[in-house]
C-alpha atoms as a PDB file:
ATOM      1  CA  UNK A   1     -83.954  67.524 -40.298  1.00  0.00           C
ATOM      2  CA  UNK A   2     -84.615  65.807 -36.891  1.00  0.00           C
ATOM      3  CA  UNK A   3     -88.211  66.733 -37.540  1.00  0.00           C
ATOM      4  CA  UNK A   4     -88.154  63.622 -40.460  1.00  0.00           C
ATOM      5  CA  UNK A   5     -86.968  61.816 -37.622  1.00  0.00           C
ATOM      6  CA  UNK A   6     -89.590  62.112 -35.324  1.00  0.00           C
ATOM      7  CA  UNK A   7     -92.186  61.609 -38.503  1.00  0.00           C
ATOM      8  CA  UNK A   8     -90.310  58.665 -39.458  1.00  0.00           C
ATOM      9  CA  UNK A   9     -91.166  57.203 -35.797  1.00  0.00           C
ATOM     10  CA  UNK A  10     -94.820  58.249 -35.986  1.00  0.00           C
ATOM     11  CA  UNK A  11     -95.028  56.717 -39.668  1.00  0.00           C
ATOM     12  CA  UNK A  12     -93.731  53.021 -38.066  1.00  0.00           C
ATOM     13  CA  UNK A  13     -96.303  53.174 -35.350  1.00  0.00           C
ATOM     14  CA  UNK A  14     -98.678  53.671 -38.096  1.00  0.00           C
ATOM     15  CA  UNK A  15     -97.126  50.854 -40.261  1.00  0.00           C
ATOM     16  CA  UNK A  16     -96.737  48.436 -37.701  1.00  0.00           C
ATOM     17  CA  UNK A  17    -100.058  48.952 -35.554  1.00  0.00           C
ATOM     18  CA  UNK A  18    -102.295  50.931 -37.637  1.00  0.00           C
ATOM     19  CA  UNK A  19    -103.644  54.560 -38.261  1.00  0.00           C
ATOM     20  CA  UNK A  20    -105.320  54.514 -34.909  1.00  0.00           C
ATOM     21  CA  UNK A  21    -102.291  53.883 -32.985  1.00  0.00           C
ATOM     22  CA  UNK A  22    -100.313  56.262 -35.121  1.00  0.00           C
ATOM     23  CA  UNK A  23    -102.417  59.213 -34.726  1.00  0.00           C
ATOM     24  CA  UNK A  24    -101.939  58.504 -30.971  1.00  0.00           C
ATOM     25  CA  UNK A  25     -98.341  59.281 -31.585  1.00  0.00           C
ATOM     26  CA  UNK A  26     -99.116  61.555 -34.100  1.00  0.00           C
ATOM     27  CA  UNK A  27    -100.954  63.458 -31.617  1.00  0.00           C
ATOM     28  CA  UNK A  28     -97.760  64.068 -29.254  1.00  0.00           C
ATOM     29  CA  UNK A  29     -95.652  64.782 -31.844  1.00  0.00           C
ATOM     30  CA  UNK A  30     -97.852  67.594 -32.988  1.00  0.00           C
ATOM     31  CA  UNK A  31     -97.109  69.383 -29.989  1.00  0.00           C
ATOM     32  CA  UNK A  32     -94.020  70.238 -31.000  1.00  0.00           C
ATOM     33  CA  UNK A  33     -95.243  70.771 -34.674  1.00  0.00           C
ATOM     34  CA  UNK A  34     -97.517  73.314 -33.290  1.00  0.00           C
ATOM     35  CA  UNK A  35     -94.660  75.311 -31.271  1.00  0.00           C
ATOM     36  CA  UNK A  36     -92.772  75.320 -34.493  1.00  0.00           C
ATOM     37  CA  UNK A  37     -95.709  76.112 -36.460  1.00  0.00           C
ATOM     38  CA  UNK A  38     -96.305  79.191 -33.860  1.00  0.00           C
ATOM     39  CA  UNK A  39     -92.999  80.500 -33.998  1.00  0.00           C
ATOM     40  CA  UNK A  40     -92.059  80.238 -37.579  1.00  0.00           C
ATOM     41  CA  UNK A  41     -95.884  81.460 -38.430  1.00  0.00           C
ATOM     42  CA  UNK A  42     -95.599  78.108 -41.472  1.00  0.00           C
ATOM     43  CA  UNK A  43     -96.589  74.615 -40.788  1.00  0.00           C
ATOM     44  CA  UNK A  44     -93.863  72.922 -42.561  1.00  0.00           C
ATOM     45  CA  UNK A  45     -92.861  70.341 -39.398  1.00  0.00           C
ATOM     46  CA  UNK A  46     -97.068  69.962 -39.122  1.00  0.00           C
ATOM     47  CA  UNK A  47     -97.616  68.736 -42.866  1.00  0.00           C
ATOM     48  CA  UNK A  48     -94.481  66.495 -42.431  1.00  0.00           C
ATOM     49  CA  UNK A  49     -96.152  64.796 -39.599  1.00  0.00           C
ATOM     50  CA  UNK A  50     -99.431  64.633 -41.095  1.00  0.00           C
ATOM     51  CA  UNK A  51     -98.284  63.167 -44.339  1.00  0.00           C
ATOM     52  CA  UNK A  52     -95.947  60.340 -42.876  1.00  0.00           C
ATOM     53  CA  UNK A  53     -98.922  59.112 -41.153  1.00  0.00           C
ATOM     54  CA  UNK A  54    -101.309  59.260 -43.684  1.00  0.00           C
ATOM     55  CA  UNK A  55     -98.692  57.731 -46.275  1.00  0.00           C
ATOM     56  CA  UNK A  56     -97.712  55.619 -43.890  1.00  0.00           C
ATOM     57  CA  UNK A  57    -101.736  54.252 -43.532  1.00  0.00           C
ATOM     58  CA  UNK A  58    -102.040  53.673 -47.156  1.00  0.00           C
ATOM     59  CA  UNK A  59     -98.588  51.480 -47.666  1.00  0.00           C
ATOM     60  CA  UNK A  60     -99.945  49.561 -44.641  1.00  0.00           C
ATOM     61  CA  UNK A  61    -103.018  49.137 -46.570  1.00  0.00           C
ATOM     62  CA  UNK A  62    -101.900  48.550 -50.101  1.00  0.00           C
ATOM     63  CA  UNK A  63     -98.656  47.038 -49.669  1.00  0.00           C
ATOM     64  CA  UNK A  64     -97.818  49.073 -52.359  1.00  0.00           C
ATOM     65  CA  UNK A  65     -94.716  51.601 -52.920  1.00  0.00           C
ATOM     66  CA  UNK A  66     -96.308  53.068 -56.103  1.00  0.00           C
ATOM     67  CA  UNK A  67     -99.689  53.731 -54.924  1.00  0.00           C
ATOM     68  CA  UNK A  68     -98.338  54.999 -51.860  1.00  0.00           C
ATOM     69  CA  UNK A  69     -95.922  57.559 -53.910  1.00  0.00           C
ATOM     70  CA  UNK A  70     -98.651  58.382 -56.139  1.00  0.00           C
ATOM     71  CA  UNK A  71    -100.952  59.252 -52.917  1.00  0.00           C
ATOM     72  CA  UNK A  72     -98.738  61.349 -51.933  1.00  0.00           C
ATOM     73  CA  UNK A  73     -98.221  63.646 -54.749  1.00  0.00           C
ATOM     74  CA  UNK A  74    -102.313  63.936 -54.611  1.00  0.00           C
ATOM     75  CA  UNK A  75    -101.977  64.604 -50.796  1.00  0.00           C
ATOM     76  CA  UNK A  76     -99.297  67.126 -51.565  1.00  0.00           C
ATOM     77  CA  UNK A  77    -101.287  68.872 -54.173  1.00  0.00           C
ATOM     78  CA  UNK A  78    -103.879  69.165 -51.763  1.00  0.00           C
ATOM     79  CA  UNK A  79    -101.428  70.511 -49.208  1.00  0.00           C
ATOM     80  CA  UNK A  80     -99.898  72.808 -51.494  1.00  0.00           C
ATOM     81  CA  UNK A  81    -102.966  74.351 -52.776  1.00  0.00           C
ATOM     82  CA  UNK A  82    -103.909  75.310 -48.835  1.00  0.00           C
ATOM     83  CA  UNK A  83    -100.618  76.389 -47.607  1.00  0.00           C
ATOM     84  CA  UNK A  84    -100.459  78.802 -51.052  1.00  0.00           C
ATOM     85  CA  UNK A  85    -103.672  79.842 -50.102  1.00  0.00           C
ATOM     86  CA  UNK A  86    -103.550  79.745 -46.418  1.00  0.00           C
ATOM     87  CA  UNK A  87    -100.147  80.993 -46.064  1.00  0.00           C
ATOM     88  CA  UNK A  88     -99.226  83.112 -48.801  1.00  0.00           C
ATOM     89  CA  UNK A  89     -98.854  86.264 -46.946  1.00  0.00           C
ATOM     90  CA  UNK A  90     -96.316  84.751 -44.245  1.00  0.00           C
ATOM     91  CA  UNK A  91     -94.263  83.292 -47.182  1.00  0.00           C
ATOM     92  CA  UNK A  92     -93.915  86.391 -49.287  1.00  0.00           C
ATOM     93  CA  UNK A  93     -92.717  88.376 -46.096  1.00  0.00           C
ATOM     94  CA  UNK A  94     -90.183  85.448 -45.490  1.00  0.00           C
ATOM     95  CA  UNK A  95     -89.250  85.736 -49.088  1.00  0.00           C
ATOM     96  CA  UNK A  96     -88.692  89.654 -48.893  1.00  0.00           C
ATOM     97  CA  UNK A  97     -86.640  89.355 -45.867  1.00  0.00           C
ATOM     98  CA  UNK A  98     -84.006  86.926 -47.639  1.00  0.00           C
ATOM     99  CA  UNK A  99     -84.193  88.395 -51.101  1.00  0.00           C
ATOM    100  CA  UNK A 100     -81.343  91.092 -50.879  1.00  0.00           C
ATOM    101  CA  UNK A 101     -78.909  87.928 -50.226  1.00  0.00           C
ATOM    102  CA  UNK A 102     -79.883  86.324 -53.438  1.00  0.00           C
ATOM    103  CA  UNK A 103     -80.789  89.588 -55.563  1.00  0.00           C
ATOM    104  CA  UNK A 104     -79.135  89.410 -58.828  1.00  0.00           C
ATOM    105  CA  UNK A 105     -77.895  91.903 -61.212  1.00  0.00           C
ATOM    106  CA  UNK A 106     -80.885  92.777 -63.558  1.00  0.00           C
ATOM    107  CA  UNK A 107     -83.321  95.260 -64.103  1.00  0.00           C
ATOM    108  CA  UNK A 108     -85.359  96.333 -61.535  1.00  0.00           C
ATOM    109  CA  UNK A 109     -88.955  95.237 -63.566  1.00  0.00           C
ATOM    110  CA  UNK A 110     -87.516  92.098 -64.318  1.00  0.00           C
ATOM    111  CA  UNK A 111     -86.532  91.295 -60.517  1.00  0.00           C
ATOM    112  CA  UNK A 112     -89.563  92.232 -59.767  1.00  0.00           C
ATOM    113  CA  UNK A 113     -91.521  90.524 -62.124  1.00  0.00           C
ATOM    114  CA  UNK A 114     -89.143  87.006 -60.979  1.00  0.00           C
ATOM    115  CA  UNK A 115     -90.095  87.915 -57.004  1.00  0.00           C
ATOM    116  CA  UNK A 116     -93.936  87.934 -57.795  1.00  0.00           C
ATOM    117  CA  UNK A 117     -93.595  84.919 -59.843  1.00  0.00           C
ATOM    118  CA  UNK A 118     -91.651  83.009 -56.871  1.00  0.00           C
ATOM    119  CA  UNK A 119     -94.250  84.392 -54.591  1.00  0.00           C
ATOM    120  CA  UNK A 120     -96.705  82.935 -56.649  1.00  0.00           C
ATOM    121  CA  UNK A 121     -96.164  79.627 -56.264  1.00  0.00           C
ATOM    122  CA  UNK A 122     -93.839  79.369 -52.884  1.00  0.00           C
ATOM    123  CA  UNK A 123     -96.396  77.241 -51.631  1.00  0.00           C
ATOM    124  CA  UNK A 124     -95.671  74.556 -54.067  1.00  0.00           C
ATOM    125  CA  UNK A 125     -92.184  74.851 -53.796  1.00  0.00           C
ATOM    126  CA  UNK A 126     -92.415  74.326 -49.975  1.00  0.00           C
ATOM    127  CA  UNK A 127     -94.530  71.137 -50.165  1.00  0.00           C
ATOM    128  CA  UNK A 128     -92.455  69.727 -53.050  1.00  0.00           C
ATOM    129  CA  UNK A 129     -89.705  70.064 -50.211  1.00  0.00           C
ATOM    130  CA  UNK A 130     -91.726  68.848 -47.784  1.00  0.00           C
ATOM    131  CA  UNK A 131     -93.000  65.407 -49.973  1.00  0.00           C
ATOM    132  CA  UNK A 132     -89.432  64.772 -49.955  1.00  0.00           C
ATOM    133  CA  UNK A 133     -88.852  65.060 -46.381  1.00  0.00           C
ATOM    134  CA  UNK A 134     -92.175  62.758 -46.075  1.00  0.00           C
ATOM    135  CA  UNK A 135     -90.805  60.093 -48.342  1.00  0.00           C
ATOM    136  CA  UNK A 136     -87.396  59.926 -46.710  1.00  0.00           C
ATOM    137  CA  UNK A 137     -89.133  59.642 -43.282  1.00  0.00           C
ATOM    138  CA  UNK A 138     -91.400  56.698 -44.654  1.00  0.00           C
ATOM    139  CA  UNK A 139     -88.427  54.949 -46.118  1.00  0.00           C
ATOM    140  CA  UNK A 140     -86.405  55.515 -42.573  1.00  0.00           C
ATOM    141  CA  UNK A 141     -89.672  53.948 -41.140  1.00  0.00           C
ATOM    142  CA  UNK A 142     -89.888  51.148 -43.252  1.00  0.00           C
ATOM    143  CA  UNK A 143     -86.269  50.573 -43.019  1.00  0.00           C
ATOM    144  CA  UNK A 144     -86.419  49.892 -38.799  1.00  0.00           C
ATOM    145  CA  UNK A 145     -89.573  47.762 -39.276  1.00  0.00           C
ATOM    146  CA  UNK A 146     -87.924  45.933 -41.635  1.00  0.00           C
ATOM    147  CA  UNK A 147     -84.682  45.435 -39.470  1.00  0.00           C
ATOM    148  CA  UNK A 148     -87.256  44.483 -36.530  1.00  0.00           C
ATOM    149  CA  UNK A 149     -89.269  42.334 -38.520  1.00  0.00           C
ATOM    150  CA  UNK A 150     -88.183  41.772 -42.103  1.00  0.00           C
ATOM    151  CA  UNK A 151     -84.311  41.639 -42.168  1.00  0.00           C
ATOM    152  CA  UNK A 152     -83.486  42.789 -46.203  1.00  0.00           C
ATOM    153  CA  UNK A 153     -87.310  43.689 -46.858  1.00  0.00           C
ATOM    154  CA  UNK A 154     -86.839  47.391 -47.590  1.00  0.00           C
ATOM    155  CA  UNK A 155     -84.590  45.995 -50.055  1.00  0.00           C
ATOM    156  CA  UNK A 156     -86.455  43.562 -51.388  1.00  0.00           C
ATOM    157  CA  UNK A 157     -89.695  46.320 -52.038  1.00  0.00           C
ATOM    158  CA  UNK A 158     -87.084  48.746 -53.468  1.00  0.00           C
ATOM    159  CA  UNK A 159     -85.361  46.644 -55.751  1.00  0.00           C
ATOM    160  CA  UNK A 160     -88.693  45.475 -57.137  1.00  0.00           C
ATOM    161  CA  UNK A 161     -90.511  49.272 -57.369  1.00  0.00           C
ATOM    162  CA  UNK A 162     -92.152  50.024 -60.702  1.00  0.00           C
ATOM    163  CA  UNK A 163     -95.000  51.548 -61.558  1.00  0.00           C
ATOM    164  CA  UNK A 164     -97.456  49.537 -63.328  1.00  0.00           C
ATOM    165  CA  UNK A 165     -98.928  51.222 -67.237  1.00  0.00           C
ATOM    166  CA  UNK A 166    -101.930  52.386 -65.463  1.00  0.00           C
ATOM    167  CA  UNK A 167    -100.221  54.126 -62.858  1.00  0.00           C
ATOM    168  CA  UNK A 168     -97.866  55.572 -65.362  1.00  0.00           C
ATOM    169  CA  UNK A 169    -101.079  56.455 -67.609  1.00  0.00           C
ATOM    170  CA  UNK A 170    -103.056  58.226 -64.774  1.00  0.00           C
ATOM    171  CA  UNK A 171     -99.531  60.258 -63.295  1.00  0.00           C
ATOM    172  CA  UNK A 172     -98.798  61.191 -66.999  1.00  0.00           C
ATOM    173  CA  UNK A 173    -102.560  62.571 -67.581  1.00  0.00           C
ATOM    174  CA  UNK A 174    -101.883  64.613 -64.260  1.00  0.00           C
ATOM    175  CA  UNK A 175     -98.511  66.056 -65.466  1.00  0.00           C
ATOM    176  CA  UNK A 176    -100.576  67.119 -68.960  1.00  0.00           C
ATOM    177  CA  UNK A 177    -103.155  69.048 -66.334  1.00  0.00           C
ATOM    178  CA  UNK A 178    -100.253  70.408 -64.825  1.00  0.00           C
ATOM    179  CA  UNK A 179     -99.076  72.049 -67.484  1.00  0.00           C
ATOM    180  CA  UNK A 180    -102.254  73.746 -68.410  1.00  0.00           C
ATOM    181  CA  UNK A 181    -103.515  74.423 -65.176  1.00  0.00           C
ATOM    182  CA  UNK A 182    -100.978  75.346 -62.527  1.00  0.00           C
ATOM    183  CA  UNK A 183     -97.155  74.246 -63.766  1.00  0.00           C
ATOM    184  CA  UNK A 184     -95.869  73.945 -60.635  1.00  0.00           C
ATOM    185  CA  UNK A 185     -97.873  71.294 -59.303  1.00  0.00           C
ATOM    186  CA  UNK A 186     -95.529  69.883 -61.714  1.00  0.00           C
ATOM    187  CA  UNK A 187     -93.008  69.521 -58.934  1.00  0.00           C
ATOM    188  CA  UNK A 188     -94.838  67.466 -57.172  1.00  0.00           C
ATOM    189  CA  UNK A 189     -95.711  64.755 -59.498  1.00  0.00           C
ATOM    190  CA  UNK A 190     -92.202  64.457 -60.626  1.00  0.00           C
ATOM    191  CA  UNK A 191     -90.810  63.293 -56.759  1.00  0.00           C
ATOM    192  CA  UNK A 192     -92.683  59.948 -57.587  1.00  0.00           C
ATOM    193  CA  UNK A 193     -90.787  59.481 -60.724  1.00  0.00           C
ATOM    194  CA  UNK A 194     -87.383  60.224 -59.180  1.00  0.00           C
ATOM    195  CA  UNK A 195     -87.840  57.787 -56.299  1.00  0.00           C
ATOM    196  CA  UNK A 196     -89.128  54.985 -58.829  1.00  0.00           C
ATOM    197  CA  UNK A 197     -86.081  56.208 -60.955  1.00  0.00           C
ATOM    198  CA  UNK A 198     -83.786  55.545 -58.322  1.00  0.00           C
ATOM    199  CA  UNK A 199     -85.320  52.570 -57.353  1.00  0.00           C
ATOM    200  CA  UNK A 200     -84.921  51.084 -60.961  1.00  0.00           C
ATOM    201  CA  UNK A 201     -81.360  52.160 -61.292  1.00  0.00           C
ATOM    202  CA  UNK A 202     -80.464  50.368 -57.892  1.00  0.00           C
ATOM    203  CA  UNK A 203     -82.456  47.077 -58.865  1.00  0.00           C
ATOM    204  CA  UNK A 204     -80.579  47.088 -62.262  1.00  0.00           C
ATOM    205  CA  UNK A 205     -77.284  47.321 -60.755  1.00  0.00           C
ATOM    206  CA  UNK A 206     -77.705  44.777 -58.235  1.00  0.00           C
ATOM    207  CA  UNK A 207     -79.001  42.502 -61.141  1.00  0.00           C
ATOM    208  CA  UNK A 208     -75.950  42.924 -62.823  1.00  0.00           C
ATOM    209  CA  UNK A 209     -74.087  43.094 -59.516  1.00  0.00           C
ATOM    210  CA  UNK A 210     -72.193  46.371 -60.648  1.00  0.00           C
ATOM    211  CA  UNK A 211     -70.730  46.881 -56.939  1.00  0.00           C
ATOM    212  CA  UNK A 212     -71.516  50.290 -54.575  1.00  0.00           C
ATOM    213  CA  UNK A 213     -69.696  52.623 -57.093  1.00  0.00           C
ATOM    214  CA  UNK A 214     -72.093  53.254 -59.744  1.00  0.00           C
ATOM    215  CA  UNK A 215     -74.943  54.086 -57.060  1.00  0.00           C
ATOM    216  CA  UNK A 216     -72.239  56.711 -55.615  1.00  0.00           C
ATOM    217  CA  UNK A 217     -71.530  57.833 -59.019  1.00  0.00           C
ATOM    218  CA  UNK A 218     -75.204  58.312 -59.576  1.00  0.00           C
ATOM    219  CA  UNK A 219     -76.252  59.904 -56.414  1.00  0.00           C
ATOM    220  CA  UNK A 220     -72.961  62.301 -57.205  1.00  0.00           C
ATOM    221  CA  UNK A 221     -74.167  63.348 -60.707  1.00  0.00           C
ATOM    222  CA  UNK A 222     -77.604  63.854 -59.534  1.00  0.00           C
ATOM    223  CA  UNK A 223     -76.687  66.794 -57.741  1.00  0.00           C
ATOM    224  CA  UNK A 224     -74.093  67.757 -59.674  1.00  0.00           C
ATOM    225  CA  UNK A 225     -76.416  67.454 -63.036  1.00  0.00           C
ATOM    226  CA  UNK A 226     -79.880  67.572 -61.899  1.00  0.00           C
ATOM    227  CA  UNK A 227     -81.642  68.535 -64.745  1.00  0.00           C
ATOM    228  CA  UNK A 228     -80.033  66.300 -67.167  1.00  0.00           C
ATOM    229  CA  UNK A 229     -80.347  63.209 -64.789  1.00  0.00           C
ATOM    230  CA  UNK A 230     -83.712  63.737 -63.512  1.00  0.00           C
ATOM    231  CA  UNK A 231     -84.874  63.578 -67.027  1.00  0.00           C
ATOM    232  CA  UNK A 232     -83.116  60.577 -68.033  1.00  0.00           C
ATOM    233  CA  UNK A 233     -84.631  59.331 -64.564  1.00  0.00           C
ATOM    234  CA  UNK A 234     -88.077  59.740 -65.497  1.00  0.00           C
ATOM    235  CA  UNK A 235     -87.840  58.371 -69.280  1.00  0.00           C
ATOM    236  CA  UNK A 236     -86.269  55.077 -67.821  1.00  0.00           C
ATOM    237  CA  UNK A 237     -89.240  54.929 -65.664  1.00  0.00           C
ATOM    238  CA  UNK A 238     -91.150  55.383 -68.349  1.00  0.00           C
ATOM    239  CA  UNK A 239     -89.723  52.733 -70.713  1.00  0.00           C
ATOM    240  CA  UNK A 240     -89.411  50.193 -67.427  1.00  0.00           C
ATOM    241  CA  UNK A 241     -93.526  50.065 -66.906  1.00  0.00           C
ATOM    242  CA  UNK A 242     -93.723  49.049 -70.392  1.00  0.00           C
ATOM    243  CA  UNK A 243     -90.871  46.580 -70.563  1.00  0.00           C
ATOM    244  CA  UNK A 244     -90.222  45.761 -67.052  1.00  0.00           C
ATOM    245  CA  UNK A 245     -86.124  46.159 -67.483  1.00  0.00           C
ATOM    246  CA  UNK A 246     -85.395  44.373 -64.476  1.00  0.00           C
ATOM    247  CA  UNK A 247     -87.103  40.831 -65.404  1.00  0.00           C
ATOM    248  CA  UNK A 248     -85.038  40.924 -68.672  1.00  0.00           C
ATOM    249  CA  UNK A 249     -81.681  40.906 -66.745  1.00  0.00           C
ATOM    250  CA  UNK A 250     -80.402  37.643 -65.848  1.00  0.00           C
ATOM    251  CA  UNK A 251     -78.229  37.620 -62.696  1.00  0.00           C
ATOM    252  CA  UNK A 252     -74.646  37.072 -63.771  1.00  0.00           C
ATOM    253  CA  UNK A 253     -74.266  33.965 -61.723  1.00  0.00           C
ATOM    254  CA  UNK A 254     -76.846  32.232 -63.893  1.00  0.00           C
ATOM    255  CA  UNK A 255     -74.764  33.426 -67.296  1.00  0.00           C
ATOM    256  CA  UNK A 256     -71.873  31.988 -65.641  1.00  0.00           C
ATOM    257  CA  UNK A 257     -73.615  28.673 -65.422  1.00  0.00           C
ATOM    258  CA  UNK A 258     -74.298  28.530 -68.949  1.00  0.00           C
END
């Protein structure tokens, strides 16, 4: 994980001073990207890199969290669909080398039949991993220039995320193509939806100024429950760029008042 570390400082050049400075940066960082990338034989610390700085470029532009999310499940499509391409061969022989520790009791055509399928889209698994990584970097990023420069800003932006009904529109018509044209790109458009999830969940409680715990119980039965909450997740996004929860919650101070 230190790799999302050094994206995360090549993503606040790029914030702060612009795509041509961060490339700079991005450029020495890439050195190392490039040793990993020759050793391993996958450029997984590479794409990190490159994505921070172009996500990084477009939230400079737009000022926008949801653009910038939905940019980079499009850049991450993009990415996936190369490295599948590009690197399928490296990632199957990784695969074969690590699939007698997970090999399960079942026929052998069936185990078969589940290693070509998880061949078959590895790529989009990795970059669904890797748009993570990128999003974690760019909110590490945004978090020091917003100590530096903003004091509460990251805050501020996350507390206020939602996507608008056209955004949810256009990612919804993407998710439809999805599932008729390659499933798992599927992945990759739901990471947006999480993050604006969790973003919605933590604005709501610090509306209603629940306290810390129900953000730890959250983050606790995410992983514990991830496909029941990740669902629930992506409907309350879903209901929240129609209805805009958070502007129907009245701070608890102000019922006090009345």
């Amino acid at each position: 994980m230190l790799y999302v570390v050094s994206a995360a400082l090549v993503a606040l050049t790029t914030l702060r001073h612009g795509l041509s400075q961060g490339t700079r940066v991005l450029a020495l960082a890439l050195i190392g990207g490039l040793v990993s990338w020759q050793i391993t034989g996958l450029p997984l610390f590479f794409v990190v890199l490159v994505l921070s700085t172009l996500l990084g470029a477009v939230l400079r532009t737009t000022q926008s969290w949801s653009r910038t999310l939905l940019a980079g499940a499009v850049l991450g499509l993009v990415f996936a669909i190369v490295v599948q391409a590009q690197f399928g061969p490296q990632f199957s022989a990784l695969i074969d080398s690590v699939w007698p520790l997970f090999s399960v009791n079942v026929a052998d055509d069936v185990e078969q039949r589940l290693l070509a399928a998880i061949k078959s889209v590895v790529g989009y698994l990795a970059m669904s991993s890797q748009l993570f990584e990128t999003i974690l970097a760019l909110l590490l990023a945004r978090y020091w220039q917003a100590g530096l420069y903003n004091p509460g800003g990251l805050k501020a932006e996350m507390h206020a995320l939602r996507f608008t009904v056209q955004e949810v529109v256009l990612l919804s018509l993407a998710v439809l193509l999805a599932m008729f044209i390659q499933p798992a790109a599927l992945m990759l458009f739901s990471i947006p939806m999480i993050v604006v999830g969790m973003a919605t969940v933590h604005g709501i409680v610090a509306k209603l100024t629940l306290g810390g715990q129900w953000l730890v119980a959250l983050y606790i039965a995410l992983i514990m429950f991830l496909q029941i909450i990740v669902p629930l997740l992506i409907v309350l996004v879903l209901v929240d760029s129609f209805f805009d929860l958070r502007s129907r919650i009245r701070p608890d101070s102000e019922s006090d008042n009345e």
